[in-house]
PDB file of N, CA and C in Angstrom:
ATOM      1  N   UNK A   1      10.222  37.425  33.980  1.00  0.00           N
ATOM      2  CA  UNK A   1      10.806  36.377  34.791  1.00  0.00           C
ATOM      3  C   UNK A   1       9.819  35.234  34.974  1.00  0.00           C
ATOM      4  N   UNK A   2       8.881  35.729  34.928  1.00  0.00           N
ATOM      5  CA  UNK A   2       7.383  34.657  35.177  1.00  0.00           C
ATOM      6  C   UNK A   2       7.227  33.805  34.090  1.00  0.00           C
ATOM      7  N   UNK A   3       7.134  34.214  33.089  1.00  0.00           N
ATOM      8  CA  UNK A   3       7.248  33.761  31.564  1.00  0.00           C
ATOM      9  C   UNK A   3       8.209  32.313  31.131  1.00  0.00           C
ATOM     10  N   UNK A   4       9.165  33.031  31.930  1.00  0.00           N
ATOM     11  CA  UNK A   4      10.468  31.993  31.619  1.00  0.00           C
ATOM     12  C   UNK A   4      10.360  30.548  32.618  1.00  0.00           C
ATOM     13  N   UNK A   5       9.984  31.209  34.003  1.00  0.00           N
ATOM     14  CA  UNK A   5       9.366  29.825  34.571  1.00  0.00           C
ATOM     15  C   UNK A   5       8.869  29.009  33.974  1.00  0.00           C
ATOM     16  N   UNK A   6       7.588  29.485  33.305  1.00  0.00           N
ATOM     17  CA  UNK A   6       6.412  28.982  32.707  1.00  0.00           C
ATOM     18  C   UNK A   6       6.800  27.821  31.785  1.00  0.00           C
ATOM     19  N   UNK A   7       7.590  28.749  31.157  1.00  0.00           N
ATOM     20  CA  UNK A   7       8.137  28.106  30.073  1.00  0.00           C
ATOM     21  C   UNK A   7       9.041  26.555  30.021  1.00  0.00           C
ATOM     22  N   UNK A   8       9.693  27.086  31.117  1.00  0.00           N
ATOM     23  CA  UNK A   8      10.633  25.961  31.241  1.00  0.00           C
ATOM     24  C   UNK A   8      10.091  25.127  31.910  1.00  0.00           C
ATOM     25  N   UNK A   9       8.613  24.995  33.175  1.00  0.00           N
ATOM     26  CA  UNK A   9       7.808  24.149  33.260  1.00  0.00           C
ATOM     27  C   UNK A   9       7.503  23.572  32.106  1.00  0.00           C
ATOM     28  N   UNK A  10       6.646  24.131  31.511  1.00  0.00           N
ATOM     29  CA  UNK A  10       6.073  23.698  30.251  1.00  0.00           C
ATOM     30  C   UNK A  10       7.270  22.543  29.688  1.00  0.00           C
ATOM     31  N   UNK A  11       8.748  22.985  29.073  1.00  0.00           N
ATOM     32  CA  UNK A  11       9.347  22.188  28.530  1.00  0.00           C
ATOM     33  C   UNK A  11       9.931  20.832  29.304  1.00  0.00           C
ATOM     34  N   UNK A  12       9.723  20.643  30.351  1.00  0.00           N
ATOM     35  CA  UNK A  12      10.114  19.746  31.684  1.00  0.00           C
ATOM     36  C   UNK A  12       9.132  18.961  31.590  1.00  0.00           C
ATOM     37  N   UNK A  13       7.450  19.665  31.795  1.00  0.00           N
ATOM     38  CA  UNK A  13       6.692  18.410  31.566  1.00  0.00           C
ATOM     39  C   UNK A  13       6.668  17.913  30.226  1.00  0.00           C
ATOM     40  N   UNK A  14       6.794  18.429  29.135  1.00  0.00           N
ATOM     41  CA  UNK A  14       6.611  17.649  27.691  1.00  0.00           C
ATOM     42  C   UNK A  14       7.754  16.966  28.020  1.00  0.00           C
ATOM     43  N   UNK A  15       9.150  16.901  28.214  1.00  0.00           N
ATOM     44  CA  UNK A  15       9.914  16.410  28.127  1.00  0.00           C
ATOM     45  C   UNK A  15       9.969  14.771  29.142  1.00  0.00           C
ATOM     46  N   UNK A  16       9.485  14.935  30.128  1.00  0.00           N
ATOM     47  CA  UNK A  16       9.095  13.663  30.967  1.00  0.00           C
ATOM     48  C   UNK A  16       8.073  12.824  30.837  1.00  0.00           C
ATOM     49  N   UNK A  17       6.684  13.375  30.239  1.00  0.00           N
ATOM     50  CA  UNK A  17       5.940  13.030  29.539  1.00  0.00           C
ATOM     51  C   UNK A  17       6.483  12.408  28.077  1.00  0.00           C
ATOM     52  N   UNK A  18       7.212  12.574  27.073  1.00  0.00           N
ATOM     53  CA  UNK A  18       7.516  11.576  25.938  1.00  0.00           C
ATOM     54  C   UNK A  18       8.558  10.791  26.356  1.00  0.00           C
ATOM     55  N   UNK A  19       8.978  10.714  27.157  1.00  0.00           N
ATOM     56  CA  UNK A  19       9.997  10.182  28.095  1.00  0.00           C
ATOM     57  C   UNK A  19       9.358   8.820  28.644  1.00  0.00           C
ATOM     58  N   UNK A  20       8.455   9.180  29.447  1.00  0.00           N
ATOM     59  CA  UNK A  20       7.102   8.352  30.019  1.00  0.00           C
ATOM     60  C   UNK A  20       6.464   7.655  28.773  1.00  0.00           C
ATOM     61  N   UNK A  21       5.828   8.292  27.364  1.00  0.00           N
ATOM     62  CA  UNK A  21       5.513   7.602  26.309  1.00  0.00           C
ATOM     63  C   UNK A  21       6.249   6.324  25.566  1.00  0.00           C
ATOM     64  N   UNK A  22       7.616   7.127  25.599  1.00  0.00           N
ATOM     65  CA  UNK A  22       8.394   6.525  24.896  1.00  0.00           C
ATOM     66  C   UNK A  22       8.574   5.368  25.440  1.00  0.00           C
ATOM     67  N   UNK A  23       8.886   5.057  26.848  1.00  0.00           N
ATOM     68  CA  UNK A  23       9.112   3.505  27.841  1.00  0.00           C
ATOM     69  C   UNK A  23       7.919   3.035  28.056  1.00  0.00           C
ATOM     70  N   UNK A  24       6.789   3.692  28.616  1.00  0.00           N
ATOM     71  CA  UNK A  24       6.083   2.891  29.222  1.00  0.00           C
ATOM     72  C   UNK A  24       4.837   2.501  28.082  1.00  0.00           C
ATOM     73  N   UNK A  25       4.431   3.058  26.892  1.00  0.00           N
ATOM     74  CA  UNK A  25       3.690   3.261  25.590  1.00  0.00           C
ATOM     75  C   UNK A  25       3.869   2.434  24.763  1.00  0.00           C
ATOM     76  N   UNK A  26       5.287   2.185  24.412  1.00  0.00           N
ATOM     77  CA  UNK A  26       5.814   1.181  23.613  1.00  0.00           C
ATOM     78  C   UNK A  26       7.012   0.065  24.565  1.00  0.00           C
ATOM     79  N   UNK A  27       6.046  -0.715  25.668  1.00  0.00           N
ATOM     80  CA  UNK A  27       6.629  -1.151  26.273  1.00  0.00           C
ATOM     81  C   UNK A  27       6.946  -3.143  25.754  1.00  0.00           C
ATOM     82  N   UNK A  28       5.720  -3.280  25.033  1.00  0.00           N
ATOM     83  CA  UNK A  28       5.856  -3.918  24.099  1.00  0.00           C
ATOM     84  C   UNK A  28       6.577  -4.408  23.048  1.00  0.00           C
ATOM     85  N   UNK A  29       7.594  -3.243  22.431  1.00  0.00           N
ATOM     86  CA  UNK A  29       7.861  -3.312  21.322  1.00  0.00           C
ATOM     87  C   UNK A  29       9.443  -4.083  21.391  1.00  0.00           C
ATOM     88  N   UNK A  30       9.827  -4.915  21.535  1.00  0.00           N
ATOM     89  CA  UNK A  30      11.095  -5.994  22.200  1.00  0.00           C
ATOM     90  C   UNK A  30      11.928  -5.299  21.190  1.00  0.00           C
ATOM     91  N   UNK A  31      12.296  -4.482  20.303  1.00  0.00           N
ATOM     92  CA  UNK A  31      12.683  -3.601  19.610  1.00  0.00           C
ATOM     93  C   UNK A  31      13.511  -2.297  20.518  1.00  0.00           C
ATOM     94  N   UNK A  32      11.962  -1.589  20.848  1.00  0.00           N
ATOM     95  CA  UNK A  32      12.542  -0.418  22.221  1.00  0.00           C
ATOM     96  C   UNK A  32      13.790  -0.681  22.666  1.00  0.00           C
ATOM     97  N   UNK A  33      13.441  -2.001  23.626  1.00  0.00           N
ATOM     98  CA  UNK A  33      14.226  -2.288  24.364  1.00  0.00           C
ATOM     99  C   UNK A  33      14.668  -3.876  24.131  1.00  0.00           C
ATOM    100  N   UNK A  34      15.448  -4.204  24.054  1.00  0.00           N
ATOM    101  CA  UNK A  34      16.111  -5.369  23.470  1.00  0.00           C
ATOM    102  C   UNK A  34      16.781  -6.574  24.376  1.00  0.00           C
ATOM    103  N   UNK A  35      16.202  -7.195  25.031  1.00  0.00           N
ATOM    104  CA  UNK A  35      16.947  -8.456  26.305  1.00  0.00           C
ATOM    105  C   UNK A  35      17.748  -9.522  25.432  1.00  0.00           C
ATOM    106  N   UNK A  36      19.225  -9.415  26.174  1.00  0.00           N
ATOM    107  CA  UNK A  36      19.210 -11.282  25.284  1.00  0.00           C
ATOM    108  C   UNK A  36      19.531 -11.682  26.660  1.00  0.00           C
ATOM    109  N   UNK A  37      18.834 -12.634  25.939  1.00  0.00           N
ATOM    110  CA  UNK A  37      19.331 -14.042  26.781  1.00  0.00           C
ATOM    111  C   UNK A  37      20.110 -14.812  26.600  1.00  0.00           C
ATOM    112  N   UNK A  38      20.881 -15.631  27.351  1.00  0.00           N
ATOM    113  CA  UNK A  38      21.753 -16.640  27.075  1.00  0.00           C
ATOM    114  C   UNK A  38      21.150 -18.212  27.317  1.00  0.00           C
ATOM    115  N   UNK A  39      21.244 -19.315  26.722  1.00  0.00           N
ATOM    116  CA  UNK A  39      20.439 -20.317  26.729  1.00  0.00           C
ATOM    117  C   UNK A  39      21.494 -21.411  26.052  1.00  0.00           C
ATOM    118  N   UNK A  40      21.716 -22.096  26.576  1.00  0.00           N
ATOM    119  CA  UNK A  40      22.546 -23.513  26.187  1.00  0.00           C
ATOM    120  C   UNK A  40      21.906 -24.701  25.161  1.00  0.00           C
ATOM    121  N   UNK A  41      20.882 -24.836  25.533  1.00  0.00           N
ATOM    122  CA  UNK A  41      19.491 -26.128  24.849  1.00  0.00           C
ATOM    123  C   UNK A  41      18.472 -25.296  24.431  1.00  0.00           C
ATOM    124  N   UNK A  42      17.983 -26.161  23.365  1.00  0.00           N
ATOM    125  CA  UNK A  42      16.853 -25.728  23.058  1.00  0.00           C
ATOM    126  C   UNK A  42      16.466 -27.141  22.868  1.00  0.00           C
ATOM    127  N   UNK A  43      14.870 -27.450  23.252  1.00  0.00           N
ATOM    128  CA  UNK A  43      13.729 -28.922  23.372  1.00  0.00           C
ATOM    129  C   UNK A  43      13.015 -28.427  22.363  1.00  0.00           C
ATOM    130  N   UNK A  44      12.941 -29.444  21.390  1.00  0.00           N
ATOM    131  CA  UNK A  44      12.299 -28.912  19.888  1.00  0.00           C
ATOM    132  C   UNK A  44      11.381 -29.997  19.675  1.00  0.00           C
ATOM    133  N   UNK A  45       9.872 -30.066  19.980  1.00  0.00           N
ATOM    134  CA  UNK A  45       9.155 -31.044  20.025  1.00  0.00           C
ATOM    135  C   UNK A  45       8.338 -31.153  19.070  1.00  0.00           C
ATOM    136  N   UNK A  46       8.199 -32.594  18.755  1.00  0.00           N
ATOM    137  CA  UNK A  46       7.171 -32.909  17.580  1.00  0.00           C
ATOM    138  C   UNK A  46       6.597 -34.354  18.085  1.00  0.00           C
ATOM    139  N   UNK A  47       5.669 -33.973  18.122  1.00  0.00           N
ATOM    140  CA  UNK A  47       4.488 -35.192  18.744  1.00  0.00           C
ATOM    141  C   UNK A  47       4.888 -35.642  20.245  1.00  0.00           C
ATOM    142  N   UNK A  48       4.864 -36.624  20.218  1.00  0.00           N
ATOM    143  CA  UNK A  48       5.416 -37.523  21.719  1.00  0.00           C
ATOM    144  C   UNK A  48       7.077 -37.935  21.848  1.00  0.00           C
ATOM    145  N   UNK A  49       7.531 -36.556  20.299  1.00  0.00           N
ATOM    146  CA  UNK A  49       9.444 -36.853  20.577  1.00  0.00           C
ATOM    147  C   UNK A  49       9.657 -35.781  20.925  1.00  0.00           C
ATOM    148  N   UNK A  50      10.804 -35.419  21.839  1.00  0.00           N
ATOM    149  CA  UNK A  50      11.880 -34.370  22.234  1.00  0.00           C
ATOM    150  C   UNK A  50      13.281 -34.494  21.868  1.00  0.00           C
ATOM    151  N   UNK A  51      13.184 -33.428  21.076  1.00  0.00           N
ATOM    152  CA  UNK A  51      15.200 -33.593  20.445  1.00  0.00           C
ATOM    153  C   UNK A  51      15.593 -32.068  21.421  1.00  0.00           C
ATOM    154  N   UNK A  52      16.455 -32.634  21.805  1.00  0.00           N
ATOM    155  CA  UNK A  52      17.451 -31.507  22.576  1.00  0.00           C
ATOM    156  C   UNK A  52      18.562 -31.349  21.747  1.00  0.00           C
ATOM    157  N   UNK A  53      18.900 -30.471  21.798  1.00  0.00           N
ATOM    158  CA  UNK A  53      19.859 -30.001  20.587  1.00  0.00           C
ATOM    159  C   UNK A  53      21.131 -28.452  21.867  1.00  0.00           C
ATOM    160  N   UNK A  54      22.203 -28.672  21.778  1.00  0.00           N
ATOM    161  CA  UNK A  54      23.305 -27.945  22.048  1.00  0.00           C
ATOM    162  C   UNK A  54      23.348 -26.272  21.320  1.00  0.00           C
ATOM    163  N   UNK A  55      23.161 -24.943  21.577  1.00  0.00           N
ATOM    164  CA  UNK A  55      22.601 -24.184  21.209  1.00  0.00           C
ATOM    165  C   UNK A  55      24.261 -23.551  21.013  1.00  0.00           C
ATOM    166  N   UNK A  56      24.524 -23.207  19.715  1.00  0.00           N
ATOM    167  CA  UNK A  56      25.695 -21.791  19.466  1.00  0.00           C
ATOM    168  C   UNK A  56      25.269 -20.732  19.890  1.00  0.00           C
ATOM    169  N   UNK A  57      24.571 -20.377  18.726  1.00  0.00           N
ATOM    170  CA  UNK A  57      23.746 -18.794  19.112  1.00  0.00           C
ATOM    171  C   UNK A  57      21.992 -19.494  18.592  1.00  0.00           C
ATOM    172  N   UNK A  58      21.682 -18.222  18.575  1.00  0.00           N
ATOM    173  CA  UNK A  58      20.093 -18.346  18.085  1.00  0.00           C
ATOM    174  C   UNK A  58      19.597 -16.931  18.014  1.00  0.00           C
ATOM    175  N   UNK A  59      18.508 -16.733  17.154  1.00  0.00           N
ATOM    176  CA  UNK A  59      17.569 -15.467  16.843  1.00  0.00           C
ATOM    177  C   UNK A  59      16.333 -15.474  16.820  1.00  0.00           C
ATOM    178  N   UNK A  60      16.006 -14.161  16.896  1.00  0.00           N
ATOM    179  CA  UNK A  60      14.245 -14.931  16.640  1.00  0.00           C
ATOM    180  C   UNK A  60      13.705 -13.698  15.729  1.00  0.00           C
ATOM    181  N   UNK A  61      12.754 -14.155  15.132  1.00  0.00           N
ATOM    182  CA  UNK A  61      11.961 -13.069  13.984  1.00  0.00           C
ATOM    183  C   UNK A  61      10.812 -12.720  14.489  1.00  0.00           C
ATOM    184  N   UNK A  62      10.431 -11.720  13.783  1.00  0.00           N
ATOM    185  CA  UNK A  62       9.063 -11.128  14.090  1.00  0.00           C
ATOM    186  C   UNK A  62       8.087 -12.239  13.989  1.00  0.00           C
ATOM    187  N   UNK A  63       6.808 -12.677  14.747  1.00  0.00           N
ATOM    188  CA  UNK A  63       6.191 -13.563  14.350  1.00  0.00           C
ATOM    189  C   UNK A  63       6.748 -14.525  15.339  1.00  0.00           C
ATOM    190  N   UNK A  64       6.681 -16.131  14.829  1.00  0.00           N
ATOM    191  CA  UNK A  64       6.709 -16.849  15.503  1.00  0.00           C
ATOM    192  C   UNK A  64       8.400 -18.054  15.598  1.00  0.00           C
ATOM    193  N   UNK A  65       9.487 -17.763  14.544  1.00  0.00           N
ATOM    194  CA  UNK A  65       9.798 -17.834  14.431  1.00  0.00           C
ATOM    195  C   UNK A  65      11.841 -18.223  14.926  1.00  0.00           C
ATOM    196  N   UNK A  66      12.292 -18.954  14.795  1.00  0.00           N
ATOM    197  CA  UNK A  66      13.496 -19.106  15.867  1.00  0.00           C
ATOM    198  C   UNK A  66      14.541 -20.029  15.057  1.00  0.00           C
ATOM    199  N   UNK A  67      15.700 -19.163  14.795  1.00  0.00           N
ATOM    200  CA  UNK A  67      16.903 -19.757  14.094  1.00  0.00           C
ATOM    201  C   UNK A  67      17.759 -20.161  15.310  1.00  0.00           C
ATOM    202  N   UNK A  68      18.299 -21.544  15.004  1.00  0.00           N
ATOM    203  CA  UNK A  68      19.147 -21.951  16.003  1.00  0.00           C
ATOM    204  C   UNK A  68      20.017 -22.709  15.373  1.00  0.00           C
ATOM    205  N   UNK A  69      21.576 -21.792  15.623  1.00  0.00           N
ATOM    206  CA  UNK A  69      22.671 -22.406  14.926  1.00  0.00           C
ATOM    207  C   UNK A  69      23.488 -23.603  16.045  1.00  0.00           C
ATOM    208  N   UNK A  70      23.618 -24.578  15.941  1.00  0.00           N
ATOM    209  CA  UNK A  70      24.070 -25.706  16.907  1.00  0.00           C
ATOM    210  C   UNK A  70      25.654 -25.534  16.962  1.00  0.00           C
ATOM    211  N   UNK A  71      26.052 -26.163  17.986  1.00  0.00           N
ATOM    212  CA  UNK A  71      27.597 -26.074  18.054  1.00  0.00           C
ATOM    213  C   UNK A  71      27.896 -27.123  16.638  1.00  0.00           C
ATOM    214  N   UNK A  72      27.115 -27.659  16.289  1.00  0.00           N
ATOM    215  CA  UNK A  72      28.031 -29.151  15.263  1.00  0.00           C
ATOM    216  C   UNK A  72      27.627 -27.982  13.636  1.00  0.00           C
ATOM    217  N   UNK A  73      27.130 -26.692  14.124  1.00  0.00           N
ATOM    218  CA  UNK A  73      27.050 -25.987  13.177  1.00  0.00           C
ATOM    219  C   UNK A  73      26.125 -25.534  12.173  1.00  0.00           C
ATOM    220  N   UNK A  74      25.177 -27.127  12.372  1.00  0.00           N
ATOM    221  CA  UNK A  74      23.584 -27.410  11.806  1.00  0.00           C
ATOM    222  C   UNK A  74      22.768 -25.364  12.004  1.00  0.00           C
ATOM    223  N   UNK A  75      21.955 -25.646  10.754  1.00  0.00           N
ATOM    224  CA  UNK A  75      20.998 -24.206  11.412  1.00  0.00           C
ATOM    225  C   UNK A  75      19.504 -24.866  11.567  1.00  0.00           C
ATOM    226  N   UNK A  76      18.883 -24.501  12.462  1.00  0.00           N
ATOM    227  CA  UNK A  76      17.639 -25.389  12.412  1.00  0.00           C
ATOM    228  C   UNK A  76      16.449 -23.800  12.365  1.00  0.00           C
ATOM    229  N   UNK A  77      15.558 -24.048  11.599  1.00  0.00           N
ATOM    230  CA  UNK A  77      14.293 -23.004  11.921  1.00  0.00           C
ATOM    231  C   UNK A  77      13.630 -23.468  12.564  1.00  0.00           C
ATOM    232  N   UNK A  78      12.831 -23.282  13.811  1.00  0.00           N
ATOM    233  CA  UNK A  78      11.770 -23.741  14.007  1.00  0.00           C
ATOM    234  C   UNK A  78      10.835 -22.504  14.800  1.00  0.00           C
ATOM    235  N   UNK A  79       9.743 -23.257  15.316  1.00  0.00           N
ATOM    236  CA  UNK A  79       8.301 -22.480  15.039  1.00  0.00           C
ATOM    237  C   UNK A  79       8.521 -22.232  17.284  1.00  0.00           C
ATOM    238  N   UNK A  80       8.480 -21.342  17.961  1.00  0.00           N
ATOM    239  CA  UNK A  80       8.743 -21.143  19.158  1.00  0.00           C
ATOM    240  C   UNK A  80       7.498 -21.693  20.093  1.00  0.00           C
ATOM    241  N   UNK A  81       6.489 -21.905  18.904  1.00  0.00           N
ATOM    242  CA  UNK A  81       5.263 -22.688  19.494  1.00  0.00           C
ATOM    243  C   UNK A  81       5.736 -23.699  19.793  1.00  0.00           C
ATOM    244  N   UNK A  82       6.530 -24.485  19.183  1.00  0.00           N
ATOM    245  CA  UNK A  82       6.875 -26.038  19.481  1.00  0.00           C
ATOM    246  C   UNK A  82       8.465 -26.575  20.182  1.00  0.00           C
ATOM    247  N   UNK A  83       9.185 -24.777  20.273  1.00  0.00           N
ATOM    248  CA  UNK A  83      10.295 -24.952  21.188  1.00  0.00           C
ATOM    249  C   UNK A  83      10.298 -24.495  22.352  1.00  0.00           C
ATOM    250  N   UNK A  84      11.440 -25.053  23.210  1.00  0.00           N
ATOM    251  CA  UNK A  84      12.009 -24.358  24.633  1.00  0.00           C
ATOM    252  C   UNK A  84      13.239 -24.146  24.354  1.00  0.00           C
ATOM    253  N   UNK A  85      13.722 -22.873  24.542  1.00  0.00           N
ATOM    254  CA  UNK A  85      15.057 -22.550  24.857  1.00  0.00           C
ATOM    255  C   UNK A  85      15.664 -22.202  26.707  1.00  0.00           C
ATOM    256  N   UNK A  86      16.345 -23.175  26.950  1.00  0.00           N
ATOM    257  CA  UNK A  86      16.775 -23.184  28.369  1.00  0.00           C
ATOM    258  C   UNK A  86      18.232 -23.255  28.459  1.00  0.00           C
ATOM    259  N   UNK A  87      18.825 -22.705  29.507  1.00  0.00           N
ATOM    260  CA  UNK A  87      20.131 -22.908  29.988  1.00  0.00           C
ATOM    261  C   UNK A  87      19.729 -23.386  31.365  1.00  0.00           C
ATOM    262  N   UNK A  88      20.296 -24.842  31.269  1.00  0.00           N
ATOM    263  CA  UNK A  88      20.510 -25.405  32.497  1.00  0.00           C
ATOM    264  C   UNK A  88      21.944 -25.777  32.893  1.00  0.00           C
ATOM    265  N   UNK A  89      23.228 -25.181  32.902  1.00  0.00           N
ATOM    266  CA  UNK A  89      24.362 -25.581  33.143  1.00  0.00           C
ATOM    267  C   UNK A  89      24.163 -25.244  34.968  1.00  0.00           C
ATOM    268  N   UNK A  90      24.103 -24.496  35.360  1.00  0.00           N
ATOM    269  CA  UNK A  90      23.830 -24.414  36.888  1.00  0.00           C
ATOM    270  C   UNK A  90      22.384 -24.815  37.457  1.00  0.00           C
ATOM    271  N   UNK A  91      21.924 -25.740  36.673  1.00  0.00           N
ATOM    272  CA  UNK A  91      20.897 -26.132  37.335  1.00  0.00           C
ATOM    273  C   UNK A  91      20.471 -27.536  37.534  1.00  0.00           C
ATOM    274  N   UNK A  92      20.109 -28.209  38.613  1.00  0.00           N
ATOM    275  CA  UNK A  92      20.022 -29.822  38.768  1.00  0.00           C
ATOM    276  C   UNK A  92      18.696 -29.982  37.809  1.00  0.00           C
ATOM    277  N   UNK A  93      17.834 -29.351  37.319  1.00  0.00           N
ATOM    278  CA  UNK A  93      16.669 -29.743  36.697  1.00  0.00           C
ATOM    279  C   UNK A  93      17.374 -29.141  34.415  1.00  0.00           C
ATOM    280  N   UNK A  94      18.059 -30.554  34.156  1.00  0.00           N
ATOM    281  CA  UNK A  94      18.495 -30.880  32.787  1.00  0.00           C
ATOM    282  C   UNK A  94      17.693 -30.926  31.748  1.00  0.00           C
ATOM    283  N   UNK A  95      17.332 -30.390  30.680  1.00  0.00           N
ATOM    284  CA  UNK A  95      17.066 -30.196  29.501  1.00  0.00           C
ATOM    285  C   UNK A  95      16.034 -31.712  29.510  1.00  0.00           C
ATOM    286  N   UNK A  96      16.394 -32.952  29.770  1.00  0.00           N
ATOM    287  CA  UNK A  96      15.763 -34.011  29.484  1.00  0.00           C
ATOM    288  C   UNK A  96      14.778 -34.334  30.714  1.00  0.00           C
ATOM    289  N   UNK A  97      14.781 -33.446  31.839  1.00  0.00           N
ATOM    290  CA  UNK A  97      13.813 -33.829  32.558  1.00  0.00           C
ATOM    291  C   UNK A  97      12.659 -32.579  32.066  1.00  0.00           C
ATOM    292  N   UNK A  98      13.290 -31.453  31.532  1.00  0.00           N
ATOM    293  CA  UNK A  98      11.794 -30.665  31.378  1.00  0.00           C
ATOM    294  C   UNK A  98      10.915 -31.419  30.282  1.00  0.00           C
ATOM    295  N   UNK A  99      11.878 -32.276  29.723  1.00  0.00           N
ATOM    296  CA  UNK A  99      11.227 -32.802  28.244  1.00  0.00           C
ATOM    297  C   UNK A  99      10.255 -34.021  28.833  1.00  0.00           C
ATOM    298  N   UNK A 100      10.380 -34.453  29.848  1.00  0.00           N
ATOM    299  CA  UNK A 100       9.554 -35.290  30.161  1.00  0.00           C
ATOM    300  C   UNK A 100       8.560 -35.139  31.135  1.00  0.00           C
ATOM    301  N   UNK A 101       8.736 -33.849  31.802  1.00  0.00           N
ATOM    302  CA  UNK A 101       7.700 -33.380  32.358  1.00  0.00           C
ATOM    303  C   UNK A 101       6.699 -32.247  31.444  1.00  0.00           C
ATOM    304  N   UNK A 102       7.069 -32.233  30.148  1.00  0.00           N
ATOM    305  CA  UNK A 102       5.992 -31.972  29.206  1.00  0.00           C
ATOM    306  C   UNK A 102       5.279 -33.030  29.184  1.00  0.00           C
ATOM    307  N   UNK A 103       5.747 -33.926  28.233  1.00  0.00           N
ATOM    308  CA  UNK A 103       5.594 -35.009  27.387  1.00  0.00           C
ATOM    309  C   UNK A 103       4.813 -36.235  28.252  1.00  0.00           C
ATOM    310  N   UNK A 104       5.675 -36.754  29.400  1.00  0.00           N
ATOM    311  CA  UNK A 104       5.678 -37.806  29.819  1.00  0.00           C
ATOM    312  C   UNK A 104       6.529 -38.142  30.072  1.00  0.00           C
ATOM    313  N   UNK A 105       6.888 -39.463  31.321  1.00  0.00           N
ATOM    314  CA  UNK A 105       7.815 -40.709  31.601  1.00  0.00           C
ATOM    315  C   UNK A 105       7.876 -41.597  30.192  1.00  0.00           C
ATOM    316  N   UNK A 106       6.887 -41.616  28.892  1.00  0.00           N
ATOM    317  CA  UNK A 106       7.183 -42.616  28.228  1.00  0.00           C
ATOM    318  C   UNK A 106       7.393 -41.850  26.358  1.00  0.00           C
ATOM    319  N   UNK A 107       8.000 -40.975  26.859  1.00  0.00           N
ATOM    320  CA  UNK A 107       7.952 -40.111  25.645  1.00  0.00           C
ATOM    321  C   UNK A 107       9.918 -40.754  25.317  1.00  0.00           C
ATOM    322  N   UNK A 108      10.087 -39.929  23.860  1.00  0.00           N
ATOM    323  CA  UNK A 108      10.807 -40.482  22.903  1.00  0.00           C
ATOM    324  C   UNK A 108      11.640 -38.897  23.273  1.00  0.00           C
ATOM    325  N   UNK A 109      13.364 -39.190  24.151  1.00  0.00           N
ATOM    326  CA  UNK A 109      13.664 -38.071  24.048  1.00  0.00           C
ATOM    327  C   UNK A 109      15.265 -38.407  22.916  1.00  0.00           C
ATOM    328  N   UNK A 110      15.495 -37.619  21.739  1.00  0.00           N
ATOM    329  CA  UNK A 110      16.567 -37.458  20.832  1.00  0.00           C
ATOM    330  C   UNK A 110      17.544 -36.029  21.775  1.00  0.00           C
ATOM    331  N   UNK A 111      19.176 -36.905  21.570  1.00  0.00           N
ATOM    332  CA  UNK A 111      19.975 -35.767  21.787  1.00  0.00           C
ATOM    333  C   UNK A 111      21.263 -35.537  20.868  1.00  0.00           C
ATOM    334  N   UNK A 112      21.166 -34.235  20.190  1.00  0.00           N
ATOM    335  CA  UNK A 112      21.841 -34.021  19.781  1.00  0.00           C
ATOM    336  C   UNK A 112      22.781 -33.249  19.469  1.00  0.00           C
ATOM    337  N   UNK A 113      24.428 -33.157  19.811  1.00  0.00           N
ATOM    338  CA  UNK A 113      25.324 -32.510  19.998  1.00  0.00           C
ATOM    339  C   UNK A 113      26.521 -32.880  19.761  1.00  0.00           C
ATOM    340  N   UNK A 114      27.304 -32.217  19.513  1.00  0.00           N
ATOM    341  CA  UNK A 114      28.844 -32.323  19.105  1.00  0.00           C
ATOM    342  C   UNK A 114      28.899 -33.675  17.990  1.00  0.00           C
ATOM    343  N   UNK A 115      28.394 -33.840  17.084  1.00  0.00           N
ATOM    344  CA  UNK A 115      28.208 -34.845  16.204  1.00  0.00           C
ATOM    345  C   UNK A 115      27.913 -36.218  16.694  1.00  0.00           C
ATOM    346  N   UNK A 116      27.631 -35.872  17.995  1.00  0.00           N
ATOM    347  CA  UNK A 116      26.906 -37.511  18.678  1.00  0.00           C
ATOM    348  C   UNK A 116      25.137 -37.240  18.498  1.00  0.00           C
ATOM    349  N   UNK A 117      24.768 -38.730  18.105  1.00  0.00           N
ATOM    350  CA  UNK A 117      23.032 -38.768  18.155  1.00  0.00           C
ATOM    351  C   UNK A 117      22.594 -39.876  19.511  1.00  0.00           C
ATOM    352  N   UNK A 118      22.072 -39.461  20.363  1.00  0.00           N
ATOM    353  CA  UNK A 118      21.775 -40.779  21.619  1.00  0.00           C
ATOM    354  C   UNK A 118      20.211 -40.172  21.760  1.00  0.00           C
ATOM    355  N   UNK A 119      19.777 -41.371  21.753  1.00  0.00           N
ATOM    356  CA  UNK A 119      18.289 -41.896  22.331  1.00  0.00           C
ATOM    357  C   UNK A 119      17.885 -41.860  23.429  1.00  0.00           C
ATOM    358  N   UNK A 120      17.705 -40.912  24.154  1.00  0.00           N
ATOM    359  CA  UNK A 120      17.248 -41.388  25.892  1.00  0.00           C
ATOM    360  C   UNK A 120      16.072 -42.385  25.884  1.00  0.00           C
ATOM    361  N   UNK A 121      15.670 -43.577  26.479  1.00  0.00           N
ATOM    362  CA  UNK A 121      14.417 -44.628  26.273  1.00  0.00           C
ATOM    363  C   UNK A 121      14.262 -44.113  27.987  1.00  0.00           C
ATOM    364  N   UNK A 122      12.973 -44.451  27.981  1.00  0.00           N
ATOM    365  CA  UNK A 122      12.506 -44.366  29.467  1.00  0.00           C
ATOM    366  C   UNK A 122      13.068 -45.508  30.517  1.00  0.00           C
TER     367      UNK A 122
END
């Protein structure tokens, strides 16, 4: 009867223990466990310009990497070093003010969506 205790201790802690490995070990691995997010804009910057762009879906690759298919259908790659992906539909702080609180008040912001191109100028 003692034996069988033992035993089934024994299999309780291995079992909570790779349990414990498995989440907290490879907690890292965005694989494990998988978040999406939902995100409307993505701010895709190159130098002192910001293009905001209307987001369909989007993916991202191992590495540094980020496919973003636009509602007008466009696929764009770009490098996540040089993007933001945000959803601001419930929020008073808009895609073109984060772009200028990177950048600047005198930065060059491009928008583009639903087959319209507009220039925000400071």
């Amino acid at each position: 009867m003692e034996k069988k205790n033992i035993r089934k201790a024994i299999m309780t802690t291995a079992l909570i223990g790779g349990l414990a490995f498995a989440t907290l070990g490879c907690s890292c691995n965005y694989d494990m466990v998988d978040f999406k997010y939902n995100f409307n804009k993505a701010i895709i910057f190159n130098g002192n310009t910001a293009t905001i762009v209307e987001i369909e879906k989007w993916t991202d690759y191992d590495g540094e990497q980020l496919q973003i298919v636009t509602k007008d259908g466009a696929i764009i790659i770009t490098s996540s070093f040089d993007t933001k992906l945000i959803n601001d539909i419930n929020s008073t702080v808009k895609a073109d003010d984060i772009a200028r609180s990177i950048l600047g008040e005198d930065a060059e912001i491009n928008y583009l969506g639903q087959g319209k191109q507009l220039t925000l100028t400071p």
